[in-house]
C-alpha atoms as a PDB file:
ATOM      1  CA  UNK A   1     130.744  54.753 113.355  1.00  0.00           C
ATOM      2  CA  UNK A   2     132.087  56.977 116.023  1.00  0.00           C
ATOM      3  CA  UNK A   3     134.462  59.704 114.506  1.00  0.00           C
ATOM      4  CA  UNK A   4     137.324  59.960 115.743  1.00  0.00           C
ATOM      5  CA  UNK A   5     139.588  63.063 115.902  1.00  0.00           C
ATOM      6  CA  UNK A   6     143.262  63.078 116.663  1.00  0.00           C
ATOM      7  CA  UNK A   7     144.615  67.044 117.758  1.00  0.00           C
ATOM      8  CA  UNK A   8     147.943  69.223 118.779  1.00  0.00           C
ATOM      9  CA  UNK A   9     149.391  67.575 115.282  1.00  0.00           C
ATOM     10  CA  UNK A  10     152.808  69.923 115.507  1.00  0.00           C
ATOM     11  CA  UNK A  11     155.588  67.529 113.973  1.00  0.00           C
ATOM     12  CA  UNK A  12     155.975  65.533 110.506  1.00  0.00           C
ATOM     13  CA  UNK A  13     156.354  62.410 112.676  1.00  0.00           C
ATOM     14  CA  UNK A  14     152.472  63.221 114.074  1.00  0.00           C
ATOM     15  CA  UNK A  15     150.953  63.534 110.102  1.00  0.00           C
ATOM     16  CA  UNK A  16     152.982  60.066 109.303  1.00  0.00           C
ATOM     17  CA  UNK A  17     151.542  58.163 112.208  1.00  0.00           C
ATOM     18  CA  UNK A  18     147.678  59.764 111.177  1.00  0.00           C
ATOM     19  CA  UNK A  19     148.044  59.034 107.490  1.00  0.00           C
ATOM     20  CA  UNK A  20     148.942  55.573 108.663  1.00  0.00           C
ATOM     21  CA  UNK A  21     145.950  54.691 111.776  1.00  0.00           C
ATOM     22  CA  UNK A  22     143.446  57.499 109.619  1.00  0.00           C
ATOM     23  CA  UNK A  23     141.194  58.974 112.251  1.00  0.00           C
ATOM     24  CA  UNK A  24     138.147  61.015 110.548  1.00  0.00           C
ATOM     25  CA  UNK A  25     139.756  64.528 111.488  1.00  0.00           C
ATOM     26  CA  UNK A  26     143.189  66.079 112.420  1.00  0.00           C
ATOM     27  CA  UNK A  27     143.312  68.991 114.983  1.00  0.00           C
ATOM     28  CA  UNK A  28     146.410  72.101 114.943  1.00  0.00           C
ATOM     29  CA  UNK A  29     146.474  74.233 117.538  1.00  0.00           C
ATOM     30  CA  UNK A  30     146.663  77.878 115.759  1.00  0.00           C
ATOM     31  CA  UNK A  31     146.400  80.429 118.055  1.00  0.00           C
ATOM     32  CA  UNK A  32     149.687  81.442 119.847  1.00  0.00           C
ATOM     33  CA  UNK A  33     150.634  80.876 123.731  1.00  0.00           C
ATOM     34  CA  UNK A  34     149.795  76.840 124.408  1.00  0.00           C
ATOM     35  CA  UNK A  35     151.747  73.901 124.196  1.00  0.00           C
ATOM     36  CA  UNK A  36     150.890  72.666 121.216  1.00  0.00           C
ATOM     37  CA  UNK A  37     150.999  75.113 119.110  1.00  0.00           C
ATOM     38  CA  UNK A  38     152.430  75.614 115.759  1.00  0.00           C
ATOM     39  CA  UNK A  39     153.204  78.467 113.422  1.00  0.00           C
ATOM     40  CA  UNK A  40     151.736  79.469 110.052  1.00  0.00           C
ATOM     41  CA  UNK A  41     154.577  77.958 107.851  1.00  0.00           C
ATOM     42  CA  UNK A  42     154.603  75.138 110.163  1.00  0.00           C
ATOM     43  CA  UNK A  43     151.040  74.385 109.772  1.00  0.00           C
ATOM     44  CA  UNK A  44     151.347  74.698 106.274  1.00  0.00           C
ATOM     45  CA  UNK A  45     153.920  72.579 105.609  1.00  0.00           C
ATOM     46  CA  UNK A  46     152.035  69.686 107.902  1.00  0.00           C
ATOM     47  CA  UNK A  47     148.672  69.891 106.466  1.00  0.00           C
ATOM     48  CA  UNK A  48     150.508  69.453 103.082  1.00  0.00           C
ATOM     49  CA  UNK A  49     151.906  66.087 103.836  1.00  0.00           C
ATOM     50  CA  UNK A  50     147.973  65.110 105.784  1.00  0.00           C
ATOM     51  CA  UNK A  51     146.058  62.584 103.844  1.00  0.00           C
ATOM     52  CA  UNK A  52     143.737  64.618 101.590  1.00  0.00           C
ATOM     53  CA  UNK A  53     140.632  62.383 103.011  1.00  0.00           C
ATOM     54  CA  UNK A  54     141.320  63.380 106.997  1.00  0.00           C
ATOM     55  CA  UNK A  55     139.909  66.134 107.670  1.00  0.00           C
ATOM     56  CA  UNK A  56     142.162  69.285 108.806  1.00  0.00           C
ATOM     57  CA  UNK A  57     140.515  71.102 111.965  1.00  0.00           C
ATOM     58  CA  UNK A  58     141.739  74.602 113.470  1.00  0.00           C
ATOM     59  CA  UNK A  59     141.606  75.477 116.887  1.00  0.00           C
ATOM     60  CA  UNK A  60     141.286  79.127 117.822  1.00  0.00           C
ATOM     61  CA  UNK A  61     141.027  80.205 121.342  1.00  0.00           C
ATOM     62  CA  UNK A  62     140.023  83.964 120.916  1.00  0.00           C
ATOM     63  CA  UNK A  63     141.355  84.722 117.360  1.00  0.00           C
ATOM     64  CA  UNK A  64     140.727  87.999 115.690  1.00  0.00           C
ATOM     65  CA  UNK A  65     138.448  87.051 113.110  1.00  0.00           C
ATOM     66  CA  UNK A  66     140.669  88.793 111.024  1.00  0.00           C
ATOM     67  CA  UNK A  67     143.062  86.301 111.351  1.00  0.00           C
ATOM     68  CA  UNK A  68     141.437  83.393 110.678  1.00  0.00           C
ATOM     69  CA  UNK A  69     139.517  84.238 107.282  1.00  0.00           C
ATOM     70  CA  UNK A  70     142.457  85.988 105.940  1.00  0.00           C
ATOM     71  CA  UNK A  71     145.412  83.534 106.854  1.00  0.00           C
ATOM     72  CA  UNK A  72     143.680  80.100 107.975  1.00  0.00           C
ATOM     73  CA  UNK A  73     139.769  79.580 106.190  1.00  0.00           C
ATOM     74  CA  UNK A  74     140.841  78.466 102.970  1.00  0.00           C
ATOM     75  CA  UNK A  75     143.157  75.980 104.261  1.00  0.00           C
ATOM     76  CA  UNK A  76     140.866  74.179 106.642  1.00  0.00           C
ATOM     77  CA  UNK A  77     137.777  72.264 106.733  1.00  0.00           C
ATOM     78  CA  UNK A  78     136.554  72.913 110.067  1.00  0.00           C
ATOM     79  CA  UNK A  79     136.904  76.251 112.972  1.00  0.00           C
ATOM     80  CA  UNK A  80     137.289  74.880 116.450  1.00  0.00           C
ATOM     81  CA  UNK A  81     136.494  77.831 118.679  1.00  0.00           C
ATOM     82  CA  UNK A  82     137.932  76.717 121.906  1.00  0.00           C
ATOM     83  CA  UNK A  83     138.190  80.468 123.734  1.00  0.00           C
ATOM     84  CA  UNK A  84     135.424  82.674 124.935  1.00  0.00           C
ATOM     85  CA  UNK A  85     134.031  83.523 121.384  1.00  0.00           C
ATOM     86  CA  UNK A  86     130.226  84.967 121.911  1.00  0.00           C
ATOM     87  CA  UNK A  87     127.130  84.612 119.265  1.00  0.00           C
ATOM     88  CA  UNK A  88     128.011  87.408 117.503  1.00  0.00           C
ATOM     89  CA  UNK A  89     131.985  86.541 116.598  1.00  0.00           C
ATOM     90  CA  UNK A  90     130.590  82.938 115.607  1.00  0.00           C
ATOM     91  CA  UNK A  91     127.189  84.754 113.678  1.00  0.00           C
ATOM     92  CA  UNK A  92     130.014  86.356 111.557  1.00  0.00           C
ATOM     93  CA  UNK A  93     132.406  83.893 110.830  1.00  0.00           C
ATOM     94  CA  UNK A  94     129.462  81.449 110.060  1.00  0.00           C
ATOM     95  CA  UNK A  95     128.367  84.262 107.330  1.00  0.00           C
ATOM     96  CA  UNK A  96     131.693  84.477 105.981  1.00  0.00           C
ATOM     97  CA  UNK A  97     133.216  81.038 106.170  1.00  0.00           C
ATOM     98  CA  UNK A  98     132.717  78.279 104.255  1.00  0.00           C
ATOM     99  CA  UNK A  99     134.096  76.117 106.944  1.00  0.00           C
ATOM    100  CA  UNK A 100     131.850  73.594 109.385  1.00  0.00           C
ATOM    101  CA  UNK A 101     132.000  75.527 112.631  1.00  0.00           C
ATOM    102  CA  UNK A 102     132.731  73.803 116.412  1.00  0.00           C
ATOM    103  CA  UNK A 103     132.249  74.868 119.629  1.00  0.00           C
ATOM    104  CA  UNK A 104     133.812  73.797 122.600  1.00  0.00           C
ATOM    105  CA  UNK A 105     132.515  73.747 125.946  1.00  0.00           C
ATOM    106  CA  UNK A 106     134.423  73.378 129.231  1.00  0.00           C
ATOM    107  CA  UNK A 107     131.628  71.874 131.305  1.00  0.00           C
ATOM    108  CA  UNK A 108     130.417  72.333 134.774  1.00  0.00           C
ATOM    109  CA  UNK A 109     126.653  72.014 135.127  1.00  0.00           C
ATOM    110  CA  UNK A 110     123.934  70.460 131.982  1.00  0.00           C
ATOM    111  CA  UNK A 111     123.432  73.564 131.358  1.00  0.00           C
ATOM    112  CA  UNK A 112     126.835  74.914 130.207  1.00  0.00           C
ATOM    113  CA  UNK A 113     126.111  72.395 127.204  1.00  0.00           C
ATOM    114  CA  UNK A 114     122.572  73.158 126.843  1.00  0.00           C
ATOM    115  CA  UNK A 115     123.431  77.459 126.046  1.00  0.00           C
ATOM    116  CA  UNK A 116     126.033  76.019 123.543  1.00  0.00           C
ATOM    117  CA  UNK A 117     123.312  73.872 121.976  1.00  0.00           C
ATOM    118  CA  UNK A 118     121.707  77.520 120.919  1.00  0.00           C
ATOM    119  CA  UNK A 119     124.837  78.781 119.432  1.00  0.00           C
ATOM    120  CA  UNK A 120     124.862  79.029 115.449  1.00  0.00           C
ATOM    121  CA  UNK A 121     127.488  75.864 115.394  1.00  0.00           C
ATOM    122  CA  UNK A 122     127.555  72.642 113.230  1.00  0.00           C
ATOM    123  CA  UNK A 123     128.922  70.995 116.519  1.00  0.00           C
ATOM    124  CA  UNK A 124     130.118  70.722 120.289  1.00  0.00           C
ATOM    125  CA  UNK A 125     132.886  69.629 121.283  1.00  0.00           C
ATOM    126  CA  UNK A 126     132.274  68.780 125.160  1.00  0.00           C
ATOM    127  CA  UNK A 127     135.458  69.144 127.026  1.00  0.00           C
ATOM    128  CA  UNK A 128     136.216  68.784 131.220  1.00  0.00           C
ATOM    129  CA  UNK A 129     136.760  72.322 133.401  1.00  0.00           C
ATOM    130  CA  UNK A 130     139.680  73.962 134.158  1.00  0.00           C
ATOM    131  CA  UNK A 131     140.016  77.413 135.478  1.00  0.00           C
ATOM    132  CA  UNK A 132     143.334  77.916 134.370  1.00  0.00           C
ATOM    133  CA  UNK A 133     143.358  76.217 130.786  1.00  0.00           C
ATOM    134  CA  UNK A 134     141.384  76.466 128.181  1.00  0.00           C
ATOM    135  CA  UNK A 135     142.463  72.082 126.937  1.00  0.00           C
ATOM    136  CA  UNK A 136     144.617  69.942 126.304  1.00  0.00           C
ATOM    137  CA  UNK A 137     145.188  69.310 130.111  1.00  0.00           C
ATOM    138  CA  UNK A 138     144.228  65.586 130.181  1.00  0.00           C
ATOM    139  CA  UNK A 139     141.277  65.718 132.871  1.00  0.00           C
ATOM    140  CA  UNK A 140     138.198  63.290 132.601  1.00  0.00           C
ATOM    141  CA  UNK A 141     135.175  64.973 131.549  1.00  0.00           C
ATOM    142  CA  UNK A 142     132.305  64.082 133.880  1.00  0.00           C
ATOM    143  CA  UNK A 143     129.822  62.093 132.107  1.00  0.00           C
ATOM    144  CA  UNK A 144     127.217  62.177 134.363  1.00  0.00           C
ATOM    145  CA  UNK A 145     126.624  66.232 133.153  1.00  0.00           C
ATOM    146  CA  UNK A 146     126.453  65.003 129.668  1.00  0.00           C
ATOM    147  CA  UNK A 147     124.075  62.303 130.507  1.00  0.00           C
ATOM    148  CA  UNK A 148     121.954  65.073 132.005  1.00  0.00           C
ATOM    149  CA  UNK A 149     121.989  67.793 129.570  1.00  0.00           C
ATOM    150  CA  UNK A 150     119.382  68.037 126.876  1.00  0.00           C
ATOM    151  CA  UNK A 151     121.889  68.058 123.982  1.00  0.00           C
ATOM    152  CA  UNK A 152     120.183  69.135 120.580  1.00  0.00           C
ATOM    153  CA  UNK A 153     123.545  69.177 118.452  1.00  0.00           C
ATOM    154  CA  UNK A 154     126.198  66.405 117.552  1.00  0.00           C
ATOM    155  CA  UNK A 155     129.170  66.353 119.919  1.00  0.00           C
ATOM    156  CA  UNK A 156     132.566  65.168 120.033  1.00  0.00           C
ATOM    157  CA  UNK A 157     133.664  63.685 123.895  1.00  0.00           C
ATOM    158  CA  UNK A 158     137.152  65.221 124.867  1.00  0.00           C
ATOM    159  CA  UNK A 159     138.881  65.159 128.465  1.00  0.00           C
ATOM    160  CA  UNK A 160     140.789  62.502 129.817  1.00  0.00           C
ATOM    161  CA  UNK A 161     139.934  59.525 127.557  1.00  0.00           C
ATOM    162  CA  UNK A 162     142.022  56.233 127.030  1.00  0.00           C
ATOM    163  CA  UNK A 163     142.446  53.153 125.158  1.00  0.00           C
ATOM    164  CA  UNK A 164     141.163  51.882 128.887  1.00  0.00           C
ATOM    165  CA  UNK A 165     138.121  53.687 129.087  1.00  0.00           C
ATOM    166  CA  UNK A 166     136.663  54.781 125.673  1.00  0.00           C
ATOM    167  CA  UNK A 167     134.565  52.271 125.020  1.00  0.00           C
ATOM    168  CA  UNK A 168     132.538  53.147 128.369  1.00  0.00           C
ATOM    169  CA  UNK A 169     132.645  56.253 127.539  1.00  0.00           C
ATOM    170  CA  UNK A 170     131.293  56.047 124.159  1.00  0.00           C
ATOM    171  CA  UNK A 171     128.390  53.649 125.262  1.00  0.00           C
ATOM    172  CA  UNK A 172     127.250  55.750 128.336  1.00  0.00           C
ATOM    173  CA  UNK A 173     127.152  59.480 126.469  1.00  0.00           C
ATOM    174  CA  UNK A 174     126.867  58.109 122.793  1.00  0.00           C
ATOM    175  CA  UNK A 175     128.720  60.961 121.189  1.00  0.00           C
ATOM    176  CA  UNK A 176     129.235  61.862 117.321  1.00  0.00           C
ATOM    177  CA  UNK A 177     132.916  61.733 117.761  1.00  0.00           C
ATOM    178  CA  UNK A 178     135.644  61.321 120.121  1.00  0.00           C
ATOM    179  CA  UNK A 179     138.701  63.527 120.619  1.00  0.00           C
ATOM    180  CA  UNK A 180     142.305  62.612 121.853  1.00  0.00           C
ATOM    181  CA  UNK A 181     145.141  64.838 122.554  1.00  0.00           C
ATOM    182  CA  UNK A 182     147.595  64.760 125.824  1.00  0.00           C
ATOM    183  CA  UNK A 183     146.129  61.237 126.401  1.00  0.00           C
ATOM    184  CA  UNK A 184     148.275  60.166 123.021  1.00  0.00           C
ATOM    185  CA  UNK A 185     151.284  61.338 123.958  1.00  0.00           C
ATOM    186  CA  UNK A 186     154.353  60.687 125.474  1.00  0.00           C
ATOM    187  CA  UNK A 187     156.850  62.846 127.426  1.00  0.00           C
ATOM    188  CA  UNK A 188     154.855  65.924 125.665  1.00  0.00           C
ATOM    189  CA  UNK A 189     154.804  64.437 121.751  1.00  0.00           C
ATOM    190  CA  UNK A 190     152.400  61.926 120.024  1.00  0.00           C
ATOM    191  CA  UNK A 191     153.056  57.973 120.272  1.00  0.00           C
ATOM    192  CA  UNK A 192     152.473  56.137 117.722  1.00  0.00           C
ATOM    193  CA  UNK A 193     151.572  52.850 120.118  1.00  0.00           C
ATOM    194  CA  UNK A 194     148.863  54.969 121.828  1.00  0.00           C
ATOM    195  CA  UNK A 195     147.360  56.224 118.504  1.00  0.00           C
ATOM    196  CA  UNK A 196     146.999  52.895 116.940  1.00  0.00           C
ATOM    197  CA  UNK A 197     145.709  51.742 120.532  1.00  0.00           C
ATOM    198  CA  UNK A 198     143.165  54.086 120.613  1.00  0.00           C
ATOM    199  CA  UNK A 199     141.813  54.248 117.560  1.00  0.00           C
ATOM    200  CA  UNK A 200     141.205  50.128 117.567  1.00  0.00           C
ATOM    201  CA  UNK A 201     139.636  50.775 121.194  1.00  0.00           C
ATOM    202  CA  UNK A 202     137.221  53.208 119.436  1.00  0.00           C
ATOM    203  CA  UNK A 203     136.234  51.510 116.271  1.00  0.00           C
ATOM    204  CA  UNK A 204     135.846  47.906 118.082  1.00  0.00           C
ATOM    205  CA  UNK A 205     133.551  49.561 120.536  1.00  0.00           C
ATOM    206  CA  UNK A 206     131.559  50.538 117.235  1.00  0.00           C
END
């Protein structure tokens, strides 16, 4: 089945609507300065109330390493490194961490996604381009690069997907796992309509 992961999780009313339509993973956006996210105490307090079996993800766009083994490892069972981390900050925290480790890659070309299939990551998570933003903003991802690239890891699709047009999605790129955001949201916050919508379009295109 195609895994399904639900992120920017920043108010008890987002935990109560996950527990209830259980995607595979949970996403909180840690590192300061974007929309989504949330504070230490904040994120504590949610990831209490989260289903023990869904699986609590951090996202860290450029964290000091420091930062995230000291405050965040512990309390999390996978690192989303979303910034402009190199081989050697994700060589480290992979020695270090106990947690799964993901990439993400704000494609361009095949081969943006084929250099992140030689990092030392459990998985990708293959996101659209922006310039200015480094997620979250909502934009299809172009399929026709993933079709293309030679892609040697697992991979979750994020960018721009919908109750509308996941299941084409899913059958054309055939990804581990599929990742929603702005696209279950409304007026900024998550709805619970779109969740539930989206995760039946996902597992009936299973």
């Amino acid at each position: 089945m195609t895994k399904i992961k639900i992120c920017g999780m920043r108010r008890m009313d987002d935990i109560l609507y996950v527990n209830k339509y259980r995607p595979d993973y949970a996403g909180f956006i840690l590192s300061p300065g974007f929309k989504r996210t949330v504070d230490f105490s904040t994120f504590i307090q949610l990831q209490g109330r989260l289903d023990k079996d869904i699986k609590r993800v951090g996202v860290f766009v450029n964290e000091p390493l420091e930062n995230i083994l000291h405050r965040y490892a512990d309390k999390l069972d996978v690192i989303q490194l979303h910034g402009d981390e190199d081989i050697d900050y994700i060589s480290k925290l992979m020695k270090i961490c106990g947690c799964e480790i993901w990439k993400a890659v704000r494609t361009q070309t095949p081969a943006d996604i084929q250099a992140a299939c030689l990092l030392p990551v459990h998985k990708l998570v293959i996101d659209s381009y922006s310039q200015s933003h480094y997620g979250g903003t909502g934009k299809r991802v172009n399929l026709e690069i993933i079709r293309r690239a030679k892609i040697t890891k697992p991979f979750f699709l994020a960018g721009g997907l919908s109750a509308q047009n996941i299941a084409e999605a899913i059958n054309q790129v055939r990804p581990y796992g599929v990742d929603f955001s702005s696209s279950v949201e409304t007026d900024g916050f998550k709805d619970e309509k779109k969740i539930c919508d989206i995760i039946n379009a996902v597992r009936s295109s299973d």
